[in-house]
Protein backbone atom coordinates (compact mmCIF):
# COMPACT_ATOMS: atom_id res chain seq x y z
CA UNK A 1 85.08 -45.52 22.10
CA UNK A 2 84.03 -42.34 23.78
CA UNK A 3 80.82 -42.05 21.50
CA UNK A 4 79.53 -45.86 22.50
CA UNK A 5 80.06 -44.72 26.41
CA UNK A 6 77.96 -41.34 25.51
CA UNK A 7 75.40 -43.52 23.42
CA UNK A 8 75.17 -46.24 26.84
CA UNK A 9 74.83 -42.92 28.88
CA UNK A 10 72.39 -41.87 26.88
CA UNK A 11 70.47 -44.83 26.58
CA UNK A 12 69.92 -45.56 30.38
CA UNK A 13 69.08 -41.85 30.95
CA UNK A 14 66.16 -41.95 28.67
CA UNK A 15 64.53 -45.10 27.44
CA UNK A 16 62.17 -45.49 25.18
CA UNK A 17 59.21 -46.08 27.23
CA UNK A 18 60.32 -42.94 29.34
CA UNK A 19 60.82 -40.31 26.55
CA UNK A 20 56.85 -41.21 24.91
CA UNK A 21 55.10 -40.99 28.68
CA UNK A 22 57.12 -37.14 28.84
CA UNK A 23 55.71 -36.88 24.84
CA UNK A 24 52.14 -38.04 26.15
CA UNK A 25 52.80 -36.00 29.10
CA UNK A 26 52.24 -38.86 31.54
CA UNK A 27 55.33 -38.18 33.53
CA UNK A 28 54.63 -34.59 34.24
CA UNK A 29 50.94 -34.40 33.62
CA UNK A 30 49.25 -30.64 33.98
CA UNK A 31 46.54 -28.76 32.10
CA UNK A 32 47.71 -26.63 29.54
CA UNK A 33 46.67 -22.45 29.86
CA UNK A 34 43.46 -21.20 28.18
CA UNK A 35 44.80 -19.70 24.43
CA UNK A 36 41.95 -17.24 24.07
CA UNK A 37 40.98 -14.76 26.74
CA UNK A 38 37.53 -15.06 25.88
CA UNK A 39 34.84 -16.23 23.55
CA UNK A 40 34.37 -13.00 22.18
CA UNK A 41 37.98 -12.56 21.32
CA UNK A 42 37.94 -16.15 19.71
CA UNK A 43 34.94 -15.28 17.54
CA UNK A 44 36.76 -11.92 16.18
CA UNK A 45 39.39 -13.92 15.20
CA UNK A 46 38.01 -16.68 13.40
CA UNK A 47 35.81 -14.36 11.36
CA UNK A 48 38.93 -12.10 10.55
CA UNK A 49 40.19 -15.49 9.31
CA UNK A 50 37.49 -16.36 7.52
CA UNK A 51 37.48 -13.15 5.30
CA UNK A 52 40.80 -13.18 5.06
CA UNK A 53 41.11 -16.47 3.30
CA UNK A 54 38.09 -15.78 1.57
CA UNK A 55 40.04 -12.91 -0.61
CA UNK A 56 43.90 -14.12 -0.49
CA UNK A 57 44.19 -15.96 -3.34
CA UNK A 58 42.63 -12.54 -5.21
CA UNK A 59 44.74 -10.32 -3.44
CA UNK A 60 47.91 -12.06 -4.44
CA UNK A 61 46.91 -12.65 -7.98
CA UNK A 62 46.15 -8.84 -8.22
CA UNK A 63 49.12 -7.70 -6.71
CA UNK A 64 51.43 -9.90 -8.47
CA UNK A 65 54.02 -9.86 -11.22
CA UNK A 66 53.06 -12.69 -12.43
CA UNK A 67 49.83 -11.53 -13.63
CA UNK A 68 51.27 -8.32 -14.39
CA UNK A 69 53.39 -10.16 -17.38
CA UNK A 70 50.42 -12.61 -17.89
CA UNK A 71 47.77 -10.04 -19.51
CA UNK A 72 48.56 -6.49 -18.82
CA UNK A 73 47.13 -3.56 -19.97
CA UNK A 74 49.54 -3.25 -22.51
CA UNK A 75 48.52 -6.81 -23.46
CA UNK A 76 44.97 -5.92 -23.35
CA UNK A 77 45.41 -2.55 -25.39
CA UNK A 78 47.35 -4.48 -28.14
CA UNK A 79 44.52 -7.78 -28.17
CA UNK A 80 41.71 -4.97 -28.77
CA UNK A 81 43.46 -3.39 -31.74
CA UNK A 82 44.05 -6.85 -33.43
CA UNK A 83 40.83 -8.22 -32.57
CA UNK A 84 39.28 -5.11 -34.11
CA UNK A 85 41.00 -5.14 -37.71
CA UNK A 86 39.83 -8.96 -37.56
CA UNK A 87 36.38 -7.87 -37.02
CA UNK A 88 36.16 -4.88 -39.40
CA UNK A 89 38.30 -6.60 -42.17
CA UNK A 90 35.06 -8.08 -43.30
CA UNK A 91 34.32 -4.35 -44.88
CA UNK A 92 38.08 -3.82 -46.06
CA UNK A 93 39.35 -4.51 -49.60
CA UNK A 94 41.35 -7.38 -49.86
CA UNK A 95 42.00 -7.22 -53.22
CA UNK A 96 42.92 -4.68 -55.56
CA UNK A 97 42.25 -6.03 -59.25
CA UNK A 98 43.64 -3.48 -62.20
CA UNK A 99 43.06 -3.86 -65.60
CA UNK A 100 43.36 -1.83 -68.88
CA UNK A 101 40.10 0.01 -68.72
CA UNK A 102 39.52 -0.63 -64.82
CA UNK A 103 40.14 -0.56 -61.09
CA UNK A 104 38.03 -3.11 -58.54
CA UNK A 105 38.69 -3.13 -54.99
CA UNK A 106 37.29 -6.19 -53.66
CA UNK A 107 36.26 -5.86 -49.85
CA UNK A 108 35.72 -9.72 -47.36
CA UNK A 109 32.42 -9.79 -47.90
CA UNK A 110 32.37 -8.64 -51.40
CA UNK A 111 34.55 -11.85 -52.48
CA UNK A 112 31.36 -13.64 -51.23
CA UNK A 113 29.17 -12.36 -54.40
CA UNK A 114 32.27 -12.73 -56.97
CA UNK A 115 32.30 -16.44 -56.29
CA UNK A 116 29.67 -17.41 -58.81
CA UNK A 117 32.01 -15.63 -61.52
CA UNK A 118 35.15 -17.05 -60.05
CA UNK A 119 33.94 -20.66 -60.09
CA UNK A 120 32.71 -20.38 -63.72
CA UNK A 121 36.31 -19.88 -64.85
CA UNK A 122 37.21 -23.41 -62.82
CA UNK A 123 36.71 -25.52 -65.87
CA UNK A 124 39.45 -23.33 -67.65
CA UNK A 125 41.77 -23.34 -64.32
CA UNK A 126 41.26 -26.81 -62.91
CA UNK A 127 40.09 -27.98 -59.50
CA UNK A 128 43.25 -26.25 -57.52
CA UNK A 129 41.31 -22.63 -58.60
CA UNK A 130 38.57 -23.71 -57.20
CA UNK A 131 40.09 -25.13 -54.05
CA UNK A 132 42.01 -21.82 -53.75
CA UNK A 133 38.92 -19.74 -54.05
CA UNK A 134 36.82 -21.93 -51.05
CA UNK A 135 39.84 -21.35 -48.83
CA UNK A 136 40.28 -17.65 -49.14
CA UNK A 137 36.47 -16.96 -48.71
CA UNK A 138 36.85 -19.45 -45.61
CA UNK A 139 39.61 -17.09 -44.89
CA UNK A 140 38.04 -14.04 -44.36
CA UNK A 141 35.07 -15.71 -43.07
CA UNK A 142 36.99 -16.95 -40.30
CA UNK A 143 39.41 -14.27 -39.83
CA UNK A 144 35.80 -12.07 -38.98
CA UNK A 145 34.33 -14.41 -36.47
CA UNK A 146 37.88 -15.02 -34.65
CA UNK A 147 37.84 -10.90 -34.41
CA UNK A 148 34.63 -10.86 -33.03
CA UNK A 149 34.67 -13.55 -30.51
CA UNK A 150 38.03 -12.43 -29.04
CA UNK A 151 36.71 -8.77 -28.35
CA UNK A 152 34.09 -10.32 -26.68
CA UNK A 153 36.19 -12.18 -24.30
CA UNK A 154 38.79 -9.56 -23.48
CA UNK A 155 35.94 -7.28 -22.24
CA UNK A 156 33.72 -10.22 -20.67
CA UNK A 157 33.94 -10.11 -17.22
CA UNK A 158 34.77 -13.34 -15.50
CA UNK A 159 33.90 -14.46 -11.62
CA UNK A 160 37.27 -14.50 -10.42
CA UNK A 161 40.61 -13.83 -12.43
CA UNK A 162 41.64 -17.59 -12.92
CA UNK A 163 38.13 -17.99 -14.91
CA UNK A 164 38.53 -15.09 -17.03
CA UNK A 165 42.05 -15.94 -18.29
CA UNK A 166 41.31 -19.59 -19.17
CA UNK A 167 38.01 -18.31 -21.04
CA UNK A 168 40.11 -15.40 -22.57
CA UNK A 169 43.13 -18.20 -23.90
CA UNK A 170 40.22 -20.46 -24.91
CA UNK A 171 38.71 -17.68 -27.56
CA UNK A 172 41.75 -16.63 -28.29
CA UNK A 173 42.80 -20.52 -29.74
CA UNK A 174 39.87 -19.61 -32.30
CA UNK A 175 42.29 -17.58 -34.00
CA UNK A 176 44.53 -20.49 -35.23
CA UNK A 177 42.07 -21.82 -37.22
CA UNK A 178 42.02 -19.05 -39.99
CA UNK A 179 45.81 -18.92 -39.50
CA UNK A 180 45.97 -22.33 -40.63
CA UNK A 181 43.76 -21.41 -43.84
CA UNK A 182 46.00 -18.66 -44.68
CA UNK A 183 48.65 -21.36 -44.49
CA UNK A 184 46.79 -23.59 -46.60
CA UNK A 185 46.07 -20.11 -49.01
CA UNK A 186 50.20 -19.13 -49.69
CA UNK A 187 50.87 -22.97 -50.23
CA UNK A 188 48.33 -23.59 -53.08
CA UNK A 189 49.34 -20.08 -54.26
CA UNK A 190 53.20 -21.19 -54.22
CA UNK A 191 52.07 -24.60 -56.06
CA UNK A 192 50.55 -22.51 -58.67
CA UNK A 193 47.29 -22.09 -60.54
CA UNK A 194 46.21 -21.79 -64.28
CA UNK A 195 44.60 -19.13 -65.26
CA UNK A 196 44.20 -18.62 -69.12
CA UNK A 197 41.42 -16.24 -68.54
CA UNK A 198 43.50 -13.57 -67.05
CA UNK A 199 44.84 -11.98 -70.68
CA UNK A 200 41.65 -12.43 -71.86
CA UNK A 201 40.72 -9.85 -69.65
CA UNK A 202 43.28 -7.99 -69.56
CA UNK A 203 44.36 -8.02 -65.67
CA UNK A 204 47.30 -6.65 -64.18
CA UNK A 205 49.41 -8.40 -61.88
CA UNK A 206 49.61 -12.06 -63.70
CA UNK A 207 49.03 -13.64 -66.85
CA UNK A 208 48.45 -17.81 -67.81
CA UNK A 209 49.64 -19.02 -64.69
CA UNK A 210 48.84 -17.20 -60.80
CA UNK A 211 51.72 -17.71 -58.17
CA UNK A 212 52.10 -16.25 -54.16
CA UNK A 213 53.41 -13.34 -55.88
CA UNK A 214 51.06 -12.03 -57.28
CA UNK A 215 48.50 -13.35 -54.74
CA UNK A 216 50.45 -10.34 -52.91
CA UNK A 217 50.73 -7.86 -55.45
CA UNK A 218 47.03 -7.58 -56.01
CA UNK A 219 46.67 -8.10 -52.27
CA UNK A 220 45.11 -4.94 -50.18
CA UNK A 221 44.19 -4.09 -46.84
CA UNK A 222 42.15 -6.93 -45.79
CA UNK A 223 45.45 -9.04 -46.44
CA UNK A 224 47.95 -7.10 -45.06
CA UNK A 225 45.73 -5.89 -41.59
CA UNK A 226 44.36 -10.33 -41.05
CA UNK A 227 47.27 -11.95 -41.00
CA UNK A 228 49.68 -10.23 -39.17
CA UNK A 229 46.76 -9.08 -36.26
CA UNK A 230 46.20 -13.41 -36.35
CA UNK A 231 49.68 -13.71 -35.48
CA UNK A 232 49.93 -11.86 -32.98
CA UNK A 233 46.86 -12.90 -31.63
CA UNK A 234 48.07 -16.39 -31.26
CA UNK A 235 51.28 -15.73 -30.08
CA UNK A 236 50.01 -14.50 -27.17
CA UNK A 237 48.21 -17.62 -26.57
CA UNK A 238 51.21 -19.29 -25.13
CA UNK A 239 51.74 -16.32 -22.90
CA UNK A 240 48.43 -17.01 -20.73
């Protein structure tokens, strides 16, 4: 009862036409008081403004943890050293063939000039050998090139921070794809391969029939320094 008499109270103290003239001011008109003192003091202001907003959004992002657990130096440090080993894995022995009477370290882009002897054992070891021996020279080929482009984009300088991040996660995606032919490499290696050849020539490490084991026991260098440096590159992916 006592809230409808303050409501009624209320309602003829301030109607509706009333309270918008005292919003438009038409009840109590007046002219409101100058805000700047003077034109000079309004132009120093609005260029303090202007370079102000002009390098905000920098200044934040600079100063920020965010980008602090985005790419720090740490980050950076850690991206060089795997990017490197990608790059300079090209000149590292990936394989390490013993036999009887010998000892052959076989370096990235060596495997590239042992393919024409690899592929003339296919008709002995069926298509899979030669399938397997395409994807690891793909495999180093690519491991290289995703080295070398991702140096290049940690240490290319971008126009603001924003661009050089996106370009630096954009190289960096480059790094799945030999990743994925490494996958492609231990699952044709776990399926298996004939190889007849191998006491023939008296090889150490497998005999009739070549299996992910010893795909790592006559790995080297090259193997062990690629993969791991891709997967780390590409974790980091989701990070930026």
């Amino acid at each position: 009862m006592e809230d409808q008499k303050q409501n009624k109270k209320t309602e003829e103290r301030v109607s509706e036409e009333t309270r918008y003239k005292y919003i438009g001011f038409d009840v109590y008109p007046g002219k409101t008081k100058r805000f700047w003192k003077s034109e000079e003091e309004k132009r120093k202001r609005l260029e303090q403004i202007k370079k102000r907003g002009a390098r905000t959004a920098v200044e934040e992002r600079d100063h920020s943890l965010v980008r602090a657990t985005v790419f720090s130096r740490v980050d950076r440090i850690i991206l060089t050293i795997t990017s490197f080993l990608l790059t300079v894995s090209l000149i590292l022995p990936w394989f390490s063939i013993r036999g009887e009477t010998f000892h052959t370290q076989v370096i990235g882009v060596g495997f590239f000039l042992k393919m024409g002897t690899l592929f003339g054992y296919a008709p002995l070891s069926g298509p899979l050998f030669s399938i397997f021996v395409v994807l690891v020279a793909l495999t180093i080929l690519s491991s290289f090139a995703a080295g070398l482009i991702s140096l290049s984009a940690i240490y290319k300088k971008g126009s603001d921070v924003e661009s050089y991040l996106t370009n630096l996660k954009k190289r960096l995606k480059l790094n799945r794809i030999p990743l994925v032919l490494w996958v492609a490499v231990i699952v044709v290696s776990t399926i298996g391969l004939s190889t007849p050849f191998a006491d023939a020539l008296k090889i150490e490490g497998f005999g009739d029939r070549f299996t992910v084991i010893n795909f790592f026991i006559l790995s080297s260098y090259g193997v062990w320094l690629s993969l791991p440096s891709l997967i780390i590159n590409c974790v980091k992916i989701n990070d930026l």
